[in-house]
C-alpha atoms as a PDB file:
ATOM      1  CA  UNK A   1     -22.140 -40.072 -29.558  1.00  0.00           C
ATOM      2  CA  UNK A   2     -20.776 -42.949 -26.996  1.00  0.00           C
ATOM      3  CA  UNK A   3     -19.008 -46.158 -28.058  1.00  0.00           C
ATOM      4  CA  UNK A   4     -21.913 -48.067 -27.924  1.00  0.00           C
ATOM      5  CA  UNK A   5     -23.968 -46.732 -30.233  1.00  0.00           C
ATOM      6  CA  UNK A   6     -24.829 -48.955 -32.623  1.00  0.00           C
ATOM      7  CA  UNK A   7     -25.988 -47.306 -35.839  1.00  0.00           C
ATOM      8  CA  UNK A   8     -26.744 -43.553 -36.878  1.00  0.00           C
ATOM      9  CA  UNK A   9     -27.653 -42.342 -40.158  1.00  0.00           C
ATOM     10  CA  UNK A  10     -29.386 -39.437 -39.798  1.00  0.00           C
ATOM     11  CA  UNK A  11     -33.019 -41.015 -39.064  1.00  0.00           C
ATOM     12  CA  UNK A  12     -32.526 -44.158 -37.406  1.00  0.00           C
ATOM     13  CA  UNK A  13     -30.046 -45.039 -34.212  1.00  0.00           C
ATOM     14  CA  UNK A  14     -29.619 -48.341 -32.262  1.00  0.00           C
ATOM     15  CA  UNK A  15     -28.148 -48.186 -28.923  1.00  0.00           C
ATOM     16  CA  UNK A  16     -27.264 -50.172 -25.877  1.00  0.00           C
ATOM     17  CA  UNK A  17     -26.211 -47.853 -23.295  1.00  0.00           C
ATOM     18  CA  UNK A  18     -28.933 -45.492 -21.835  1.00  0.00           C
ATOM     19  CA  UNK A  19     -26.392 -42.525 -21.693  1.00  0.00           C
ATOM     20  CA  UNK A  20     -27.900 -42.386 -25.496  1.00  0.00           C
ATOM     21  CA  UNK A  21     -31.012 -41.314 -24.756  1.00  0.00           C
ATOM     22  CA  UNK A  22     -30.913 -37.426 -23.080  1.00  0.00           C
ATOM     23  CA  UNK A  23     -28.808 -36.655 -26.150  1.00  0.00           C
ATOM     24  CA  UNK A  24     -30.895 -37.952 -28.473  1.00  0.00           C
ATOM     25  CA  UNK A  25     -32.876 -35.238 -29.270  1.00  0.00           C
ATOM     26  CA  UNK A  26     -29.061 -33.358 -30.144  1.00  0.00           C
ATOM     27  CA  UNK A  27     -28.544 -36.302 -32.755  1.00  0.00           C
ATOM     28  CA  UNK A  28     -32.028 -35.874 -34.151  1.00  0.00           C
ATOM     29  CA  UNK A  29     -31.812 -32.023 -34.116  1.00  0.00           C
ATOM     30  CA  UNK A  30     -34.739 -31.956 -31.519  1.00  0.00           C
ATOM     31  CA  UNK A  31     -37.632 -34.272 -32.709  1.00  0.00           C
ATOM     32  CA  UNK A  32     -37.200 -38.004 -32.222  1.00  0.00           C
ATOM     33  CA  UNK A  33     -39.108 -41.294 -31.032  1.00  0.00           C
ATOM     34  CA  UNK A  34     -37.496 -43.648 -29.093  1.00  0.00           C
ATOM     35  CA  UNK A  35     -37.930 -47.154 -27.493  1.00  0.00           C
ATOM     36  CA  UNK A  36     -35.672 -48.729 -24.557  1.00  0.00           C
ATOM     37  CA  UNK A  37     -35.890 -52.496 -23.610  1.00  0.00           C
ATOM     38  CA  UNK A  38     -34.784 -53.532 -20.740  1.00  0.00           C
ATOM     39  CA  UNK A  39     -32.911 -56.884 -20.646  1.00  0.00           C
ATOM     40  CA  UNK A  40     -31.857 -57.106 -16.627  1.00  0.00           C
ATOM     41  CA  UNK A  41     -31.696 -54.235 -13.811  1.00  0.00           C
ATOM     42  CA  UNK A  42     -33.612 -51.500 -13.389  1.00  0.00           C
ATOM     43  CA  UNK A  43     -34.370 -47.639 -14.515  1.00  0.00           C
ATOM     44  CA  UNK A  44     -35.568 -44.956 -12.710  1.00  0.00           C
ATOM     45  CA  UNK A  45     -36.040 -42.032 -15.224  1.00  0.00           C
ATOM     46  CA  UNK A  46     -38.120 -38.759 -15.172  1.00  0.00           C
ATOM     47  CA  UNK A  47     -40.697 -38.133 -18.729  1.00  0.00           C
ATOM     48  CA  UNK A  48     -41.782 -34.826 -19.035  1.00  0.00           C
ATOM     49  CA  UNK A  49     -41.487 -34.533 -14.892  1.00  0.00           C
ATOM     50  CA  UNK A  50     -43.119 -37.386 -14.153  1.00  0.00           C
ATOM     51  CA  UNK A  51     -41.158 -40.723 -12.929  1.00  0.00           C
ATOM     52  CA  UNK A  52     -41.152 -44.416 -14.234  1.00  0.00           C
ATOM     53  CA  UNK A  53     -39.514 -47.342 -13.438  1.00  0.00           C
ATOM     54  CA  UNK A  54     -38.669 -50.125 -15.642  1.00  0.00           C
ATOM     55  CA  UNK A  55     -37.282 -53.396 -14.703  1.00  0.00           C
ATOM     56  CA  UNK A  56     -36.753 -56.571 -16.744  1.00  0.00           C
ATOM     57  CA  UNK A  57     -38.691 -57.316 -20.094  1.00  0.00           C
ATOM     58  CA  UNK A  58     -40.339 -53.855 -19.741  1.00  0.00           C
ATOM     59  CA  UNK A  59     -40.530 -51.511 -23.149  1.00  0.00           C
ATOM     60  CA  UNK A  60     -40.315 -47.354 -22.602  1.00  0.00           C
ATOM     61  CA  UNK A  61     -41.962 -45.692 -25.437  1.00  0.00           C
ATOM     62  CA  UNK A  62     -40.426 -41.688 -25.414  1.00  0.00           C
ATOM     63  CA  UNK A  63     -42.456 -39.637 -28.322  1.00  0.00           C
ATOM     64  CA  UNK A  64     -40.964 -36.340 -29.979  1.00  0.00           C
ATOM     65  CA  UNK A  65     -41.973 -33.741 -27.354  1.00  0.00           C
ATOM     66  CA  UNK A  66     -40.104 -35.845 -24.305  1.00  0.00           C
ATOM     67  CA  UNK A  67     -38.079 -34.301 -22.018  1.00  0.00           C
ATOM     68  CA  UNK A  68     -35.876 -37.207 -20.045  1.00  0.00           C
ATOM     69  CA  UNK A  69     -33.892 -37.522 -17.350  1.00  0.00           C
ATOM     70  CA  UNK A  70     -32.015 -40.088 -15.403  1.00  0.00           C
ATOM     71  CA  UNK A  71     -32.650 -40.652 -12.249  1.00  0.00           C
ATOM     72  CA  UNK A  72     -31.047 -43.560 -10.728  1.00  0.00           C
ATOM     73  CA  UNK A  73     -30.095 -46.943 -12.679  1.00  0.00           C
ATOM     74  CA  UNK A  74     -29.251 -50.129 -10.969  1.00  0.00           C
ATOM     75  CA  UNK A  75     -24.991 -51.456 -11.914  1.00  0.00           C
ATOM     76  CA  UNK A  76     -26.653 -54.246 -13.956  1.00  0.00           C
ATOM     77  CA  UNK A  77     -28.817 -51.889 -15.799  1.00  0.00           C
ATOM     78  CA  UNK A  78     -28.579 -53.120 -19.526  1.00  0.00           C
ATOM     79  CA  UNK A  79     -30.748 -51.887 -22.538  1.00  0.00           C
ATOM     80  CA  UNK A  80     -31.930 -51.860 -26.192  1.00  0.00           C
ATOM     81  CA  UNK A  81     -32.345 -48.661 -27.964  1.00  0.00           C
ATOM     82  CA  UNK A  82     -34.011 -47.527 -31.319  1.00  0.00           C
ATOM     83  CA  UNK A  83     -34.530 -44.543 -32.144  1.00  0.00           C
ATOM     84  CA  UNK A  84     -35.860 -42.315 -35.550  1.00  0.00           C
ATOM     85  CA  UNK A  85     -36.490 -39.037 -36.284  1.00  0.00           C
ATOM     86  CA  UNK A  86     -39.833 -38.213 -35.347  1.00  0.00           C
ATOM     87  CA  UNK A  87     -41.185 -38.091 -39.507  1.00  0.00           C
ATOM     88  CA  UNK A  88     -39.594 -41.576 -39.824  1.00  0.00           C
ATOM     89  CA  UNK A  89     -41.440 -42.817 -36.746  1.00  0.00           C
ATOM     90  CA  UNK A  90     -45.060 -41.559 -38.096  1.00  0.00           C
ATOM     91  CA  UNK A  91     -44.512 -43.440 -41.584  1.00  0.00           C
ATOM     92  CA  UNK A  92     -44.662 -46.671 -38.910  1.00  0.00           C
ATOM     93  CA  UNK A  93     -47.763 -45.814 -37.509  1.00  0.00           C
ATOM     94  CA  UNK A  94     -50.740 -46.707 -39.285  1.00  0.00           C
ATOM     95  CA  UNK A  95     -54.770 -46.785 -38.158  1.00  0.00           C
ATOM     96  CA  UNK A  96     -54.707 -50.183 -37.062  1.00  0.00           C
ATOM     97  CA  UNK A  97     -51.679 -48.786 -34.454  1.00  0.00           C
ATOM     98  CA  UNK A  98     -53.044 -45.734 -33.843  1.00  0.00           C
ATOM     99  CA  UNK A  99     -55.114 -46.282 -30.449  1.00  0.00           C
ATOM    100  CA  UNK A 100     -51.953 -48.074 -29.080  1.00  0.00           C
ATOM    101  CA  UNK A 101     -49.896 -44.966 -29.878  1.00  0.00           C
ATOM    102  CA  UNK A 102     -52.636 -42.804 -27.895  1.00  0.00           C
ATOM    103  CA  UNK A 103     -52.271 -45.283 -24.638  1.00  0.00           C
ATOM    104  CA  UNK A 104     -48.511 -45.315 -24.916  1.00  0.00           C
ATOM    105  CA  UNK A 105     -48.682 -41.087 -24.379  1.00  0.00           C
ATOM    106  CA  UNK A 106     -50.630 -41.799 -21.166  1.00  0.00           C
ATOM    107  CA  UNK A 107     -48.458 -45.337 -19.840  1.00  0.00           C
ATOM    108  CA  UNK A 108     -45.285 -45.243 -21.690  1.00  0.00           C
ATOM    109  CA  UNK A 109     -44.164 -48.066 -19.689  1.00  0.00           C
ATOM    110  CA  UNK A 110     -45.278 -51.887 -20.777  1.00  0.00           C
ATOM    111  CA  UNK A 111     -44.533 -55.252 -20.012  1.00  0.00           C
ATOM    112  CA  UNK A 112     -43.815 -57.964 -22.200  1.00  0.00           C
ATOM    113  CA  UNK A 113     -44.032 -61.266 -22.360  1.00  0.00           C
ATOM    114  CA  UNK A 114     -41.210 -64.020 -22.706  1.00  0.00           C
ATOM    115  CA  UNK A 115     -42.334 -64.271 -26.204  1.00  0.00           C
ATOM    116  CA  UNK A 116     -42.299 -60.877 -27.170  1.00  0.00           C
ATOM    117  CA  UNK A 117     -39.165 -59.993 -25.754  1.00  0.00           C
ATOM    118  CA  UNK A 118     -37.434 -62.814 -27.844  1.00  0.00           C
ATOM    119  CA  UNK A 119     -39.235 -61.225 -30.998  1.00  0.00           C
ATOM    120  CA  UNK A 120     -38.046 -57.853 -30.217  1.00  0.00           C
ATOM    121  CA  UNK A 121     -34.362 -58.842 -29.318  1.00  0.00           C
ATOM    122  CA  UNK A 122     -33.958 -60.897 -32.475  1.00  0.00           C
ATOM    123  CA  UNK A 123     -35.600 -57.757 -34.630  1.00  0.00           C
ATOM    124  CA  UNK A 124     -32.254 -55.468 -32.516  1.00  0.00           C
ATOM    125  CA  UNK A 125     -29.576 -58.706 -33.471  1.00  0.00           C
ATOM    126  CA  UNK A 126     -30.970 -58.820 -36.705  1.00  0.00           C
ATOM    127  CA  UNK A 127     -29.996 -55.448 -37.376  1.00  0.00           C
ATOM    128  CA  UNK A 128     -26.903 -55.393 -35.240  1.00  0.00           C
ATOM    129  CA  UNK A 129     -25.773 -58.161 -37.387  1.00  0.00           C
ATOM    130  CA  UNK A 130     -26.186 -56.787 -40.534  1.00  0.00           C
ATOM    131  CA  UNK A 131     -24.464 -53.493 -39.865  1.00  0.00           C
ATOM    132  CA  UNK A 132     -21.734 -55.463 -37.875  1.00  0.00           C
ATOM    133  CA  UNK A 133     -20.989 -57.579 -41.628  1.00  0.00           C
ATOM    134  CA  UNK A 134     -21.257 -55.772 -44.485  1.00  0.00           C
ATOM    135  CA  UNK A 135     -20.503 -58.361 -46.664  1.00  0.00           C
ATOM    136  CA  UNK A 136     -23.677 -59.894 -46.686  1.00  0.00           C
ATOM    137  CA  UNK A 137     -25.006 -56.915 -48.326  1.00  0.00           C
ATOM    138  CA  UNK A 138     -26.081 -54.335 -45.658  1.00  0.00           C
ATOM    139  CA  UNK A 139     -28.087 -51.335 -47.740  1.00  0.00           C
ATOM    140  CA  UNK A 140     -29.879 -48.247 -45.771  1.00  0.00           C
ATOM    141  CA  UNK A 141     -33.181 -49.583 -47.060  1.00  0.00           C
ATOM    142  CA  UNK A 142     -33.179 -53.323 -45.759  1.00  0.00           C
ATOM    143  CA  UNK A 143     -32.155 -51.707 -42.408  1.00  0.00           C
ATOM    144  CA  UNK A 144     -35.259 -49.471 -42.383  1.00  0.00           C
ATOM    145  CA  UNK A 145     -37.570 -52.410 -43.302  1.00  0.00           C
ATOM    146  CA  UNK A 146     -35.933 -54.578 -40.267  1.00  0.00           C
ATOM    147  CA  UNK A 147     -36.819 -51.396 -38.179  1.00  0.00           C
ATOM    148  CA  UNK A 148     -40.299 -50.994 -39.781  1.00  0.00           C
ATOM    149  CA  UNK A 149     -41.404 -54.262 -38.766  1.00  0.00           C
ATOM    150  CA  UNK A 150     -39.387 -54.352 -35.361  1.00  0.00           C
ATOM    151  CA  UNK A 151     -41.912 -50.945 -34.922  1.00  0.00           C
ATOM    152  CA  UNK A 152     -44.894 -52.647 -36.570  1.00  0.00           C
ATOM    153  CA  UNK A 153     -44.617 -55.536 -34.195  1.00  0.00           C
ATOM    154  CA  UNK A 154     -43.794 -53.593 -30.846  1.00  0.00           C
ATOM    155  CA  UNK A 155     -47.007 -51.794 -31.473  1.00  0.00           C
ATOM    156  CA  UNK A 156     -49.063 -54.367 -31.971  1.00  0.00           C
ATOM    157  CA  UNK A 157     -47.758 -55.944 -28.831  1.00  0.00           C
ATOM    158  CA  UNK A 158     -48.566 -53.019 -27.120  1.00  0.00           C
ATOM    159  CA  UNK A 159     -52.354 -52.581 -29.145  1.00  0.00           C
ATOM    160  CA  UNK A 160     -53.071 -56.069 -27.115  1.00  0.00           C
ATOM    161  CA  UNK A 161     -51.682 -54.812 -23.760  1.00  0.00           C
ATOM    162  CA  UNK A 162     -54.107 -52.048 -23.839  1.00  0.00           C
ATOM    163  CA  UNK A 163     -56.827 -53.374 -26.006  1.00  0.00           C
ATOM    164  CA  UNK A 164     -58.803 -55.005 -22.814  1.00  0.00           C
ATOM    165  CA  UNK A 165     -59.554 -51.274 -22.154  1.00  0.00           C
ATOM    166  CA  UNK A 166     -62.022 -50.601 -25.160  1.00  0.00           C
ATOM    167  CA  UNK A 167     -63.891 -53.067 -26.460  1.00  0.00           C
ATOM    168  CA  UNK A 168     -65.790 -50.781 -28.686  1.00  0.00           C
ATOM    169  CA  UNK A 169     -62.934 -48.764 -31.037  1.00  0.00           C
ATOM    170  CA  UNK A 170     -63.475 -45.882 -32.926  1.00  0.00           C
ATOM    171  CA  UNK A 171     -67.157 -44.387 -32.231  1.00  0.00           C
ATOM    172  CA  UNK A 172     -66.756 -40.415 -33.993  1.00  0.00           C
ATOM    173  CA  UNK A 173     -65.811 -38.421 -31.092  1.00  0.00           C
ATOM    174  CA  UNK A 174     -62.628 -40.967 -30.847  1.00  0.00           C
ATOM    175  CA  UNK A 175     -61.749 -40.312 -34.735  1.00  0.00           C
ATOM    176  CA  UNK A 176     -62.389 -37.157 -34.049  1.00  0.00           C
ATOM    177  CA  UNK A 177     -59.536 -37.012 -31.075  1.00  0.00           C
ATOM    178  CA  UNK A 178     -57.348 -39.160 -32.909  1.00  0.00           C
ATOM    179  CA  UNK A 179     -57.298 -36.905 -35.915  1.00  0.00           C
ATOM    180  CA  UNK A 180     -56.588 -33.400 -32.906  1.00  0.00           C
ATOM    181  CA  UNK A 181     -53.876 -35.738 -31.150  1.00  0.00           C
ATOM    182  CA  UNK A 182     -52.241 -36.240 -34.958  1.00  0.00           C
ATOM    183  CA  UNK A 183     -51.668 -33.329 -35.709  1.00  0.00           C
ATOM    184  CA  UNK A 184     -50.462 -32.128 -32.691  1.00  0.00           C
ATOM    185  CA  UNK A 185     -47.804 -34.695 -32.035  1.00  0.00           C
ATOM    186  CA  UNK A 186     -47.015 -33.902 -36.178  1.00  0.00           C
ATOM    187  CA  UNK A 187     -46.375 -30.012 -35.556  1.00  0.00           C
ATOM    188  CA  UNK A 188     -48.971 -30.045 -38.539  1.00  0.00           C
ATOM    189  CA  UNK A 189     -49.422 -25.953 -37.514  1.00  0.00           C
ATOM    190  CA  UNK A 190     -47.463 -23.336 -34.705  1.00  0.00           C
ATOM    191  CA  UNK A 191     -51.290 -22.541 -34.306  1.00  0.00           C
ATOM    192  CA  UNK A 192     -51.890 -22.183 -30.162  1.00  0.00           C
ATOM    193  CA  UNK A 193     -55.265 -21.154 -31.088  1.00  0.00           C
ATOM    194  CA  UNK A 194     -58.387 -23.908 -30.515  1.00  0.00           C
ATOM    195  CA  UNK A 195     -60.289 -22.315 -33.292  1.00  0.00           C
ATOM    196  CA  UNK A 196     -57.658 -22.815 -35.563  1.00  0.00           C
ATOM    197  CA  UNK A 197     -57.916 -26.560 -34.940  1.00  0.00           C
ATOM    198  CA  UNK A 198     -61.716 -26.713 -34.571  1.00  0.00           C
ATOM    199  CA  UNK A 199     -62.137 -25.262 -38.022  1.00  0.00           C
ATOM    200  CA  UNK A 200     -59.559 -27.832 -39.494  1.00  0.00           C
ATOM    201  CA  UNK A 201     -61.657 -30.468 -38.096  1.00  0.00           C
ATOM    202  CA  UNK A 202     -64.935 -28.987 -39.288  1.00  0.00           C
ATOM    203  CA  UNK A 203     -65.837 -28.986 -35.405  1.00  0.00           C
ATOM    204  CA  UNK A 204     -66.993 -26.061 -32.875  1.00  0.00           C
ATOM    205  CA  UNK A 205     -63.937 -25.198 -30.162  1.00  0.00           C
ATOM    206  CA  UNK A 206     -66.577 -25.930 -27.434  1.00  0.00           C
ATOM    207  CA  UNK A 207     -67.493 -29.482 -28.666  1.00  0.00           C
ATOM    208  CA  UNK A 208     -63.358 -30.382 -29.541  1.00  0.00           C
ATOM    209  CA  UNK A 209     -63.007 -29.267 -25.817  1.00  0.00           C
ATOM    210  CA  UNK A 210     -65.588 -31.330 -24.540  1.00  0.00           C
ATOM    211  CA  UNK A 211     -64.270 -34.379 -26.325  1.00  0.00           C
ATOM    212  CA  UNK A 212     -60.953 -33.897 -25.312  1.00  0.00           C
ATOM    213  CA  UNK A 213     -62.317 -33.486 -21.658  1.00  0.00           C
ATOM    214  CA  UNK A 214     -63.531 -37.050 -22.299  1.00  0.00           C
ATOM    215  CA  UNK A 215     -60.241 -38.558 -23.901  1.00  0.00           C
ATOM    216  CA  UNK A 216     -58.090 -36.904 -21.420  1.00  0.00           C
ATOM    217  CA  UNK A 217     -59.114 -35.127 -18.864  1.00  0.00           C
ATOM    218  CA  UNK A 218     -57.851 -31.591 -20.536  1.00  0.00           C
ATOM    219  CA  UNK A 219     -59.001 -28.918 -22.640  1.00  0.00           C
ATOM    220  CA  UNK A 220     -58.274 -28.653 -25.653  1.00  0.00           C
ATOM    221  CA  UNK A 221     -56.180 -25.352 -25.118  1.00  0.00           C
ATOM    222  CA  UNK A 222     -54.025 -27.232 -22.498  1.00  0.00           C
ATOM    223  CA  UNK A 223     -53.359 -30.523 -24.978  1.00  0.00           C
ATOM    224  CA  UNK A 224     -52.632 -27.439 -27.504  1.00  0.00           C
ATOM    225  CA  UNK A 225     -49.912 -25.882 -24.850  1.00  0.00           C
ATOM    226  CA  UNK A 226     -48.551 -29.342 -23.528  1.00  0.00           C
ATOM    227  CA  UNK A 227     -47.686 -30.130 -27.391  1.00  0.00           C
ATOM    228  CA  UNK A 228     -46.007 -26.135 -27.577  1.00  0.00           C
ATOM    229  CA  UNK A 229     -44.253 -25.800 -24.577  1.00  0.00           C
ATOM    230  CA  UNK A 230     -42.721 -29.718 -24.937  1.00  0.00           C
ATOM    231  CA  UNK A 231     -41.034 -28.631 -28.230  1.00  0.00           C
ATOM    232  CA  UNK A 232     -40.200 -25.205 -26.787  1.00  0.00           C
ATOM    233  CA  UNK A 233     -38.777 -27.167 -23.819  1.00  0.00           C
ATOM    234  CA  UNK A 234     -36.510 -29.373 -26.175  1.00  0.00           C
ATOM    235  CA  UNK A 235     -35.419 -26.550 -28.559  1.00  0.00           C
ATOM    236  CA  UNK A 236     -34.491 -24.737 -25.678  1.00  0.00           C
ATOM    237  CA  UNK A 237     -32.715 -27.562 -23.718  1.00  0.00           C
ATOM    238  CA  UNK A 238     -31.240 -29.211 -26.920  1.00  0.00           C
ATOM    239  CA  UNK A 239     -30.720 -26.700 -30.015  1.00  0.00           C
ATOM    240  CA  UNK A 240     -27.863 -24.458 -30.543  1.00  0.00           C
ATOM    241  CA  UNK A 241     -30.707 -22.261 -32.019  1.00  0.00           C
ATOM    242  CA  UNK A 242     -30.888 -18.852 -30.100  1.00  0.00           C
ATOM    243  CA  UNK A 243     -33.698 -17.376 -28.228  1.00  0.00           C
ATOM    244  CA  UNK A 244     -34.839 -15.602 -31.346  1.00  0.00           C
ATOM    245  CA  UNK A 245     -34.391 -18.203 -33.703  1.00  0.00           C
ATOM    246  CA  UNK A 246     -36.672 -20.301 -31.295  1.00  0.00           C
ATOM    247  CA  UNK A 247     -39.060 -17.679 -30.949  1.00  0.00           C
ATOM    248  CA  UNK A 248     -39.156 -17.121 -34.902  1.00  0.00           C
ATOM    249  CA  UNK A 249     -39.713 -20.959 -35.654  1.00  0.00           C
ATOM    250  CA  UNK A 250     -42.545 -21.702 -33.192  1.00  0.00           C
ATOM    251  CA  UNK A 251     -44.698 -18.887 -34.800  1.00  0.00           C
ATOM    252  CA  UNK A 252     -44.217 -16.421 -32.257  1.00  0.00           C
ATOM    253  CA  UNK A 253     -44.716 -12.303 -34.036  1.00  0.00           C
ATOM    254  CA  UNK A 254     -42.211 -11.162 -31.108  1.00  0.00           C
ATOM    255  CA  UNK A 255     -39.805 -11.815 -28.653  1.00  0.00           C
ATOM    256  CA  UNK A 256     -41.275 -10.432 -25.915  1.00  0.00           C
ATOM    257  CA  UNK A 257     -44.725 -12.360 -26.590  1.00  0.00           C
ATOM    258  CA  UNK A 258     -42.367 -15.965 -26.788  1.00  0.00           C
ATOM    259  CA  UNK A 259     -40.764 -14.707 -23.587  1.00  0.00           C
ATOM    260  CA  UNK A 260     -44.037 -14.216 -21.673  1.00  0.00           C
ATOM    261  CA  UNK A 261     -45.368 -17.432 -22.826  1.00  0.00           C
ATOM    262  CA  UNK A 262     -42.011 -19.517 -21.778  1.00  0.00           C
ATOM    263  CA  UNK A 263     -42.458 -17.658 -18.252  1.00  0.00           C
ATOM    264  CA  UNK A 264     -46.347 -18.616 -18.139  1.00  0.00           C
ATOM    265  CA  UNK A 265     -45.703 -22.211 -18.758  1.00  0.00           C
ATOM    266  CA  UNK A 266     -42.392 -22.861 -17.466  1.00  0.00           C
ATOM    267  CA  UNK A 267     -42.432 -20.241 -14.798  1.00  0.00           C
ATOM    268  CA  UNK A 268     -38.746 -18.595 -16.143  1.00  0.00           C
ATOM    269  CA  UNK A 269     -37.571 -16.316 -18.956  1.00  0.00           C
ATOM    270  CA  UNK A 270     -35.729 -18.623 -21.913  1.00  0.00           C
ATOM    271  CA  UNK A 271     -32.818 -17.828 -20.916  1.00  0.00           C
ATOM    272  CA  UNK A 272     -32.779 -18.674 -17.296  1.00  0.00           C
ATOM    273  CA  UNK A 273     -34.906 -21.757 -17.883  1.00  0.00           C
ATOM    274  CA  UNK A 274     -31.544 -22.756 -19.975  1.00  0.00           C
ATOM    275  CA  UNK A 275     -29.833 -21.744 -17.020  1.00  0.00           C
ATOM    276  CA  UNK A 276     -31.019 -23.786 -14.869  1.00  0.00           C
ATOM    277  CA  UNK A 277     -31.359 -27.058 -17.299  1.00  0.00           C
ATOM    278  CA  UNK A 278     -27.325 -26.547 -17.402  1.00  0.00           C
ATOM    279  CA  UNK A 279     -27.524 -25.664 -21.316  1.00  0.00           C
ATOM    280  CA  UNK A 280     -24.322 -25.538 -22.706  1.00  0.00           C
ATOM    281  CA  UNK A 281     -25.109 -25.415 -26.787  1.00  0.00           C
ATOM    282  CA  UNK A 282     -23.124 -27.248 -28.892  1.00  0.00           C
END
């Protein structure tokens, strides 16, 4: 934990200093959501691999199975962070939210306005504030309200930045992906099996395939994997757990098995893909 974090209590964390955020998932023992606003300079970070750039009045979204990394950051680079533990974030997320929280997986990155940047930045002083004097009566639970409308807000903001895309919402093969894409980014199941999901969803694998091939470009068995190997990827990277341990918690019957499918999708045996992350534990 740095100087300038702001708050931590176990599920929520305010931040200004974007050092925060690659241990983040250490402070939230591996599953968190986070947002980063950036009030001047700019950010060059990598998601999951794959680089962004945020400048000014632009909003990061980074869900639970994130990997991040810094790249470069300008030397007037200054930010807003909140954070929660990944449960936390879900209680936020309602229906009405829920197609914003699918674009935000594909463009993490958004802009906002003059207006909604005040509205976020006085949500972050509000809070600030109140931890900062406890004399006017700071409890756990008004700070979690503050945060559940300061998340209630941002993803509405972000619900209109994407809305132009789909004028018609929610015809059944969407519900239908937007139940699959719940209860993957929930860890509902260690399941790596489409059937098992299919059957859940009262569906046949071939037609959950086919509408995930229409959602996002991907097979059901690869959304299935991406969601696996991303928490595999952070429990390996960020967990004092051992290879074992790891192996044992995501469902795998043995060893060996986990290690083949770590090499398959990362391309190294657990224990050199630590190796070359620079894993140090604990």
């Amino acid at each position: 934990m740095t100087t300038t974090t702001r708050y931590y209590d176990g599920e929520l964390f305010f931040a200004d200093n974007i050092t925060s955020v690659p241990t983040l998932a250490r402070v939230f023992q591996v599953r968190f959501v986070a947002i980063v606003i950036c009030v001047d300079g700019e950010l060059k970070l990598r998601l999951n691999s794959q680089e962004f750039s945020i400048k000014r009045f632009d909003a990061l979204f980074v869900d639970a199975a994130t990997i991040v990394d810094i790249v470069n950051r300008s030397p007037d680079f200054s930010c807003k962070i909140l954070a929660t533990s990944a449960d936390t974030a879900f209680s936020f997320v309602n229906n009405n939210f829920f197609e914003a929280a699918l674009e935000i997986q594909a463009s993490p990155v958004i802009h906002l306005s003059d207006e909604e940047i005040s509205l976020m930045l006085k949500y972050y002083e509000l809070a600030d504030y109140k931890l900062l004097h406890a004399e006017v009566g700071m409890s756990r639970e008004s700070i979690g309200l503050i945060v559940k409308a300061y998340a209630c807000d941002l993803l509405t903001c972000a619900y209109h930045h994407f809305n132009h895309k789909e004028a018609v919402l929610l015809r059944q093969g969407d519900k239908l992906y937007r139940r699959f894409m719940t209860m993957l980014a929930r860890g509902q199941s260690l399941s790596r099996s489409v059937q098992w999901y299919a059957d859940e969803l009262c569906v046949s694998p071939k037609y959950l395939t086919t509408i995930c091939r229409q959602h996002a470009k991907k097979t059901a068995g690869e959304l299935i994997a991406m969601s696996m190997v991303g928490r595999i990827k952070q429990m390996l990277l960020y967990s004092d757990l051992s290879i074992k341990e790891i192996s044992s918690q995501m469902g795998f019957t043995n060893l060996s098995f986990f290690g083949k499918y770590v090499k398959k999708h990362l391309g190294l045996s657990p224990n050199a893909y630590r190796n070359a992350n620079g894993y140090t534990g604990q």
